[in-house]
C-alpha atoms as a PDB file:
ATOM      1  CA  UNK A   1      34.014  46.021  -7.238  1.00  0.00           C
ATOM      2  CA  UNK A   2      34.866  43.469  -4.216  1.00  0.00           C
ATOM      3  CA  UNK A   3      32.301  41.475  -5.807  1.00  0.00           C
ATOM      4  CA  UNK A   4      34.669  41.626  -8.783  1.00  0.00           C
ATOM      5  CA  UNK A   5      37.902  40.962  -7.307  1.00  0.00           C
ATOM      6  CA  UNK A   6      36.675  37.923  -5.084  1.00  0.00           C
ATOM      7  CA  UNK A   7      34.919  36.522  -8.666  1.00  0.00           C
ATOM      8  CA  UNK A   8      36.378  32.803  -8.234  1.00  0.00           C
ATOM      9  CA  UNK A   9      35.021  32.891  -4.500  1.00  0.00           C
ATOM     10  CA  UNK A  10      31.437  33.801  -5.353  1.00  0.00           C
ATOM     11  CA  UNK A  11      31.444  31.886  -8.007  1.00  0.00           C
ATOM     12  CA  UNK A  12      32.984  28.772  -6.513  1.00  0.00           C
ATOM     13  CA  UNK A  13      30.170  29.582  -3.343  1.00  0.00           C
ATOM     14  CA  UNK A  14      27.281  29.561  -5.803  1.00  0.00           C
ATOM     15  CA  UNK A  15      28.147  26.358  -7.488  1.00  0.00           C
ATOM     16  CA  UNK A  16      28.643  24.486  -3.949  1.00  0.00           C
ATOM     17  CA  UNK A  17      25.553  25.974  -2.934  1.00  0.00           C
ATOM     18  CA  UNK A  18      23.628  25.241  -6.300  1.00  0.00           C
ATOM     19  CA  UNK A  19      25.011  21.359  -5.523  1.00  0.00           C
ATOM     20  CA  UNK A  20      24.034  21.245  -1.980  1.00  0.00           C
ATOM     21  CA  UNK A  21      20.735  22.328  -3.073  1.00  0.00           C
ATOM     22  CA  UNK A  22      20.233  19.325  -5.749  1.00  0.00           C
ATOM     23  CA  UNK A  23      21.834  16.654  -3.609  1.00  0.00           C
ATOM     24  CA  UNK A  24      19.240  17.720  -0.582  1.00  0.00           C
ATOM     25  CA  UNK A  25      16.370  17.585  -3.373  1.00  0.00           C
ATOM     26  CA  UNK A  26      17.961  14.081  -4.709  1.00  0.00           C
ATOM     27  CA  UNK A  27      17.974  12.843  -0.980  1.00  0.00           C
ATOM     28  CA  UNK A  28      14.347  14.328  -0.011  1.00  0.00           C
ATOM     29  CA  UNK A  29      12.556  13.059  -2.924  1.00  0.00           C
ATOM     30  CA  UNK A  30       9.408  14.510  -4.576  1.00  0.00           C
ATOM     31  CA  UNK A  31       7.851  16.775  -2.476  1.00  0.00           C
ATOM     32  CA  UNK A  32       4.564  15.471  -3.059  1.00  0.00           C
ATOM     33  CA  UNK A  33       4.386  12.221  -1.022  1.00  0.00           C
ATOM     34  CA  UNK A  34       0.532  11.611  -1.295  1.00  0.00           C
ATOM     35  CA  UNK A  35       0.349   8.063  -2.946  1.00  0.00           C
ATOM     36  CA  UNK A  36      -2.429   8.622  -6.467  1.00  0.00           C
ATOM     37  CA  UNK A  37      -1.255   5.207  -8.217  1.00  0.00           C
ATOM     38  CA  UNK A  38      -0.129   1.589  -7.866  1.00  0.00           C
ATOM     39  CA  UNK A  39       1.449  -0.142 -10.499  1.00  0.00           C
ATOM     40  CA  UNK A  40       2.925  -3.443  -9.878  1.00  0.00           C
ATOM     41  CA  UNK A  41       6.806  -4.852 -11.124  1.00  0.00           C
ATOM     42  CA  UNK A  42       9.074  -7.916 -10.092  1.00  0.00           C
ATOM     43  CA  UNK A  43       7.735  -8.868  -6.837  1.00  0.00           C
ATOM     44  CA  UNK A  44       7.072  -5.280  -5.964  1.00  0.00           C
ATOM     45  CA  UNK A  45       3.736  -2.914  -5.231  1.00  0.00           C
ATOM     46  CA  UNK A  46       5.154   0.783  -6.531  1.00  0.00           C
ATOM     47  CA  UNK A  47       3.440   3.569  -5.138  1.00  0.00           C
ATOM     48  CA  UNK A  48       3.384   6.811  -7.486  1.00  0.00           C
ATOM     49  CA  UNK A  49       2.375  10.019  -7.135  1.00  0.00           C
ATOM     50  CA  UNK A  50       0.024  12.409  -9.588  1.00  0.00           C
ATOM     51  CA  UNK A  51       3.245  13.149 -11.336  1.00  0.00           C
ATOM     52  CA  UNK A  52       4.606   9.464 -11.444  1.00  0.00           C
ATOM     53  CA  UNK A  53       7.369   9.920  -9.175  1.00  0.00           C
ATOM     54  CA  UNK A  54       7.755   7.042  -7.184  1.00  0.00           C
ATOM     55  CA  UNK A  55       6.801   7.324  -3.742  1.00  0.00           C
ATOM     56  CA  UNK A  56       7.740   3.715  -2.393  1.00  0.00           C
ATOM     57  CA  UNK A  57       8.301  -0.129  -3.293  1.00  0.00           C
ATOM     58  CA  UNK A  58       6.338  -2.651  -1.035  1.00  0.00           C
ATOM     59  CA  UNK A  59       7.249  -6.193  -1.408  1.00  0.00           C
ATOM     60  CA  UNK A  60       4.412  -8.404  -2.101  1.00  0.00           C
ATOM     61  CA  UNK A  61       5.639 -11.414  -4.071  1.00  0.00           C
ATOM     62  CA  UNK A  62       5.912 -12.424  -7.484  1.00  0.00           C
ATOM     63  CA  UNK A  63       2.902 -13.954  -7.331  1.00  0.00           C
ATOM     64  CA  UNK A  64       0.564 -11.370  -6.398  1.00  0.00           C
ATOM     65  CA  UNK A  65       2.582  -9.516  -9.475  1.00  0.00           C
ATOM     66  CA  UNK A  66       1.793 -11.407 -11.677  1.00  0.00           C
ATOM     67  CA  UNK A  67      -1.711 -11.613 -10.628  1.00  0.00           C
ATOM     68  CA  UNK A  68      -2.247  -7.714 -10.649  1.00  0.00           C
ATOM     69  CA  UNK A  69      -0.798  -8.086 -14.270  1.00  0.00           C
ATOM     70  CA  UNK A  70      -3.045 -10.047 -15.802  1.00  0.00           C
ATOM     71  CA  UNK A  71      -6.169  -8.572 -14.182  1.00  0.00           C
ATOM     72  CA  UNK A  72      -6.963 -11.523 -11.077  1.00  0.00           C
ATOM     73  CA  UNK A  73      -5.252  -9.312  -7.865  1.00  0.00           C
ATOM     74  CA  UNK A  74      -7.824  -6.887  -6.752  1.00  0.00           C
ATOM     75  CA  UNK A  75      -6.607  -6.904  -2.801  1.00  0.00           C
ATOM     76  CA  UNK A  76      -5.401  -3.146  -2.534  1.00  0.00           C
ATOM     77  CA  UNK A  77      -6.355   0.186  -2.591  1.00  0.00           C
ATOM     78  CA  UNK A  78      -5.099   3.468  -1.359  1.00  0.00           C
ATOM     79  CA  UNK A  79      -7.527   5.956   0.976  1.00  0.00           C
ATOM     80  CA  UNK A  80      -6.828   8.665   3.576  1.00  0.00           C
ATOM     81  CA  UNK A  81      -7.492   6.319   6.476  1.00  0.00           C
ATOM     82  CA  UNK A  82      -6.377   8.752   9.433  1.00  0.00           C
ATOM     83  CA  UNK A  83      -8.071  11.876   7.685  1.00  0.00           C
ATOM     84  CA  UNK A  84      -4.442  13.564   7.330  1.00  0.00           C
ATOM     85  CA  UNK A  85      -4.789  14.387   4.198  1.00  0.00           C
ATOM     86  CA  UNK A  86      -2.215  11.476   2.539  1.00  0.00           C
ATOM     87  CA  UNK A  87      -3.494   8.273   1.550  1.00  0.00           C
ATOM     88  CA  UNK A  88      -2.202   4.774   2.898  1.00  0.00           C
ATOM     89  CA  UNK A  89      -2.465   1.753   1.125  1.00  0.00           C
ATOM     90  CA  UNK A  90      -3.649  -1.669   2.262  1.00  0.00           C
ATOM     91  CA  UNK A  91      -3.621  -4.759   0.689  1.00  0.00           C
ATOM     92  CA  UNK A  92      -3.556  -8.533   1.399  1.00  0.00           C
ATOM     93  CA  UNK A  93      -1.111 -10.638  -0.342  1.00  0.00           C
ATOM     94  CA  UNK A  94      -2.272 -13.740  -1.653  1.00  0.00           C
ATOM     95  CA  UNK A  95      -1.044 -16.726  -0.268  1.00  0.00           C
ATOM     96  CA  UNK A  96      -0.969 -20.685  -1.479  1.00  0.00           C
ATOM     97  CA  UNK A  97      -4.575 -21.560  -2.234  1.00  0.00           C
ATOM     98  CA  UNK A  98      -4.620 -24.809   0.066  1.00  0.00           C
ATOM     99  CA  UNK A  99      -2.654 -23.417   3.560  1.00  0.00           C
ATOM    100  CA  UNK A 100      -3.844 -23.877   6.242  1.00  0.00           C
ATOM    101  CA  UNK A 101      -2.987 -20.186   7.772  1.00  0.00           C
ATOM    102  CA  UNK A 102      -4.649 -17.640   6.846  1.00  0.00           C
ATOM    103  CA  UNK A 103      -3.924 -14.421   4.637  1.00  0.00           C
ATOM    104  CA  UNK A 104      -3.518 -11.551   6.493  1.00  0.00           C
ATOM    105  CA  UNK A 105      -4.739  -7.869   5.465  1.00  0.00           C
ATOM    106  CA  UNK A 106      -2.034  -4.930   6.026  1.00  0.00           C
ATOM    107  CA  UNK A 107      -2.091  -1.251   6.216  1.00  0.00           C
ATOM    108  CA  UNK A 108       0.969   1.149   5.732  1.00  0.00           C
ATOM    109  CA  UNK A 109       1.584   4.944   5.582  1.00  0.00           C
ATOM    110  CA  UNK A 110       4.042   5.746   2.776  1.00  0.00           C
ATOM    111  CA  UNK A 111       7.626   6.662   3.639  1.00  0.00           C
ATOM    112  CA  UNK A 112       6.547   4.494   7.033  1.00  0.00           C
ATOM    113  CA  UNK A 113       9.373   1.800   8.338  1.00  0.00           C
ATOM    114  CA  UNK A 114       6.902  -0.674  10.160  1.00  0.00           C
ATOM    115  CA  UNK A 115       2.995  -1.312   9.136  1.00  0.00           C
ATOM    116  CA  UNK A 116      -0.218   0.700  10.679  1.00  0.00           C
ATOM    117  CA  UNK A 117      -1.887  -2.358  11.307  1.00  0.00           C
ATOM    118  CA  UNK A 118      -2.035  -6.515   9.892  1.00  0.00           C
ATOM    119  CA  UNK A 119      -5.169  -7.982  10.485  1.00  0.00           C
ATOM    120  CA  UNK A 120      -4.946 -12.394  10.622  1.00  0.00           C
ATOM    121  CA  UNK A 121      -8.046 -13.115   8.042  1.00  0.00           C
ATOM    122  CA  UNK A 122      -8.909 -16.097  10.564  1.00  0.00           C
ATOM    123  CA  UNK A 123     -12.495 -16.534  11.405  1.00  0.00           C
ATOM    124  CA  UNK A 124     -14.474 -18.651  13.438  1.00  0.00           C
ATOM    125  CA  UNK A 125     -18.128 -19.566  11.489  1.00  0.00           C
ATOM    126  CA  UNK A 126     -20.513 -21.784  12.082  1.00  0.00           C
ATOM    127  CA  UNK A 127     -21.851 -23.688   8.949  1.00  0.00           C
ATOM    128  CA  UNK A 128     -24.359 -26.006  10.254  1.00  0.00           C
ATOM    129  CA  UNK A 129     -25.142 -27.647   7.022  1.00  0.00           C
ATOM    130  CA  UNK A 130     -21.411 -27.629   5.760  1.00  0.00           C
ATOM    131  CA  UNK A 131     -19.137 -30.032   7.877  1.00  0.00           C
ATOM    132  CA  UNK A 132     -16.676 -29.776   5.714  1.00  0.00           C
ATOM    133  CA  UNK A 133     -15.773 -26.410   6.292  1.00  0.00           C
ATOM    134  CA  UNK A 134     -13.223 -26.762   9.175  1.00  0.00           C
ATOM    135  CA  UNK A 135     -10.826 -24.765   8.314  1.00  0.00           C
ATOM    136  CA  UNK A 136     -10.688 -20.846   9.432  1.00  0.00           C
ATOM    137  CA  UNK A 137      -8.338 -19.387   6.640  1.00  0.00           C
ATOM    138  CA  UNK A 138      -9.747 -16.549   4.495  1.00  0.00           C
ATOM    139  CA  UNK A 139      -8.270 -14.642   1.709  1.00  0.00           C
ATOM    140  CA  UNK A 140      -9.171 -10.942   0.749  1.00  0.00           C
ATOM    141  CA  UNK A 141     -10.837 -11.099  -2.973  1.00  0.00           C
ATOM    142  CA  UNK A 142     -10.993  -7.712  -3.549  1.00  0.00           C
ATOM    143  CA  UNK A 143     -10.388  -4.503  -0.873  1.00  0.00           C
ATOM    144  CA  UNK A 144     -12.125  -1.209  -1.063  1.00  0.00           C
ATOM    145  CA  UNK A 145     -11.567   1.754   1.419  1.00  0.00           C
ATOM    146  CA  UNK A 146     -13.969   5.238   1.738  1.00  0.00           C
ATOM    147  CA  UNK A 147     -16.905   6.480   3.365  1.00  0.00           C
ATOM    148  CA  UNK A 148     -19.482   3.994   3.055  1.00  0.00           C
ATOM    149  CA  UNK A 149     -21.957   4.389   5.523  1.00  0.00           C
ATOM    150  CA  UNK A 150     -21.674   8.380   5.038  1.00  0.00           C
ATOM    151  CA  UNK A 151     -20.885   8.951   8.828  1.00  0.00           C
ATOM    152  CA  UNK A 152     -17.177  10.593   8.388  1.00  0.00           C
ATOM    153  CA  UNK A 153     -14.973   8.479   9.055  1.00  0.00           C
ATOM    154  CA  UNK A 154     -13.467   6.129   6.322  1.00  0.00           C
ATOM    155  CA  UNK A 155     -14.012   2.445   6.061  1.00  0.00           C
ATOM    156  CA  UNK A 156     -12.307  -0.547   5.103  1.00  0.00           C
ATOM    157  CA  UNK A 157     -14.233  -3.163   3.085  1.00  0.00           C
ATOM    158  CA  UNK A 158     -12.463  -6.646   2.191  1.00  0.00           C
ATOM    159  CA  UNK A 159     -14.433  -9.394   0.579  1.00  0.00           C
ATOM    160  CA  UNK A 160     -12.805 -12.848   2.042  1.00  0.00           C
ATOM    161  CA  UNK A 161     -13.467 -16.073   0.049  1.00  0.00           C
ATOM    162  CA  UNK A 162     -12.693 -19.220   1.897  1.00  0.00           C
ATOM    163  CA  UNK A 163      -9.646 -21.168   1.417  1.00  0.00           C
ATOM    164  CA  UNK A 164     -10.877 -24.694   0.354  1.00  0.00           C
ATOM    165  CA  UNK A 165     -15.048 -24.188   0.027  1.00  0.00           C
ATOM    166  CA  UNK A 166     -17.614 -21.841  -0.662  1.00  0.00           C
ATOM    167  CA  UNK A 167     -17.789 -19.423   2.370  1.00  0.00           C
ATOM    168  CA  UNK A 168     -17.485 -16.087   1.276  1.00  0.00           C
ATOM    169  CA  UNK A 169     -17.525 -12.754   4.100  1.00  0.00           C
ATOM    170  CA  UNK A 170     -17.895  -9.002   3.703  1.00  0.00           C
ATOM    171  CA  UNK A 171     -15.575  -7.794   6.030  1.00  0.00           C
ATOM    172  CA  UNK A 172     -15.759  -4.032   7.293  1.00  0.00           C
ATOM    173  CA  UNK A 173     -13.310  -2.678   9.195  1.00  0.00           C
ATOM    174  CA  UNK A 174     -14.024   1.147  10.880  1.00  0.00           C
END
């Protein structure tokens, strides 16, 4: 019976409650924040759950967009690099073919303000029958990240083609 006679209050409770519920959901976001797909748009990397719920937006350029697009942009991946249990993704942007810095390769936790790690792609090799090859500017063809050598602990892999000339690394990061 109070219930009853207070029927506007309870009422009027369970709709502010109901609201305060949804806006805390809206402001949260999905609940699962474990990255399972990249999909590229305008000059951004999106990050998407299992469900498709997008996780985050990572600036990388319009170029590397429109590389991913049309097949040529195979710097990025996503792994569990810290073996918490929610992937990160890495990637190296491309850069202008000819520059003399180099490219750099970048890891970043998802909802993260600030990067795990960048990694210059500068390398000092010797190339005793190329003198041409002065400069020490790589860029990351393709990027891989797992268990390789079966040991437990995941590893980066990042195969860097030279700037200008042939030169091409395997570089593995543990």
């Amino acid at each position: 019976r109070r219930l009853w006679h207070r029927r506007g209050r309870v009422v009027a409770g369970t709709v502010i409650t109901a609201l305060l519920l949804v806006i805390g959901a809206l402001l949260y976001g999905p609940i699962d924040k474990n990255p399972a797909a990249v999909s590229f748009a305008g000059e951004e990397m999106v990050l998407k759950n299992e469900k498709g719920d997008v996780l985050e937006r990572i600036s990388v350029g319009e170029k590397n967009v429109s590389a991913a697009q049309d097949g040529n942009f195979e710097a990025y991946h996503l792994g569990d690099i810290d073996g918490n249990g929610r992937k990160e993704v890495c990637w190296a942007p491309k850069g202008k073919r000819n520059r003399a810095p180099a490219s750099t390769l970048q890891c970043k936790g998802v909802g993260e303000d600030t990067l795990r790690w960048a990694l210059d792609l500068k390398f000092e090799v010797s190339w005793p029958r190329k003198p041409a090859v002065t400069t020490t500017g790589y860029q990351a063809s393709f990027l891989r990240i797992g268990d390789f050598d079966d040991n437990g602990r995941p590893e980066v892999i990042a195969g860097l083609r030279h700037n200008k000339y042939f030169p091409f690394l395997v570089l593995k990061l543990d």
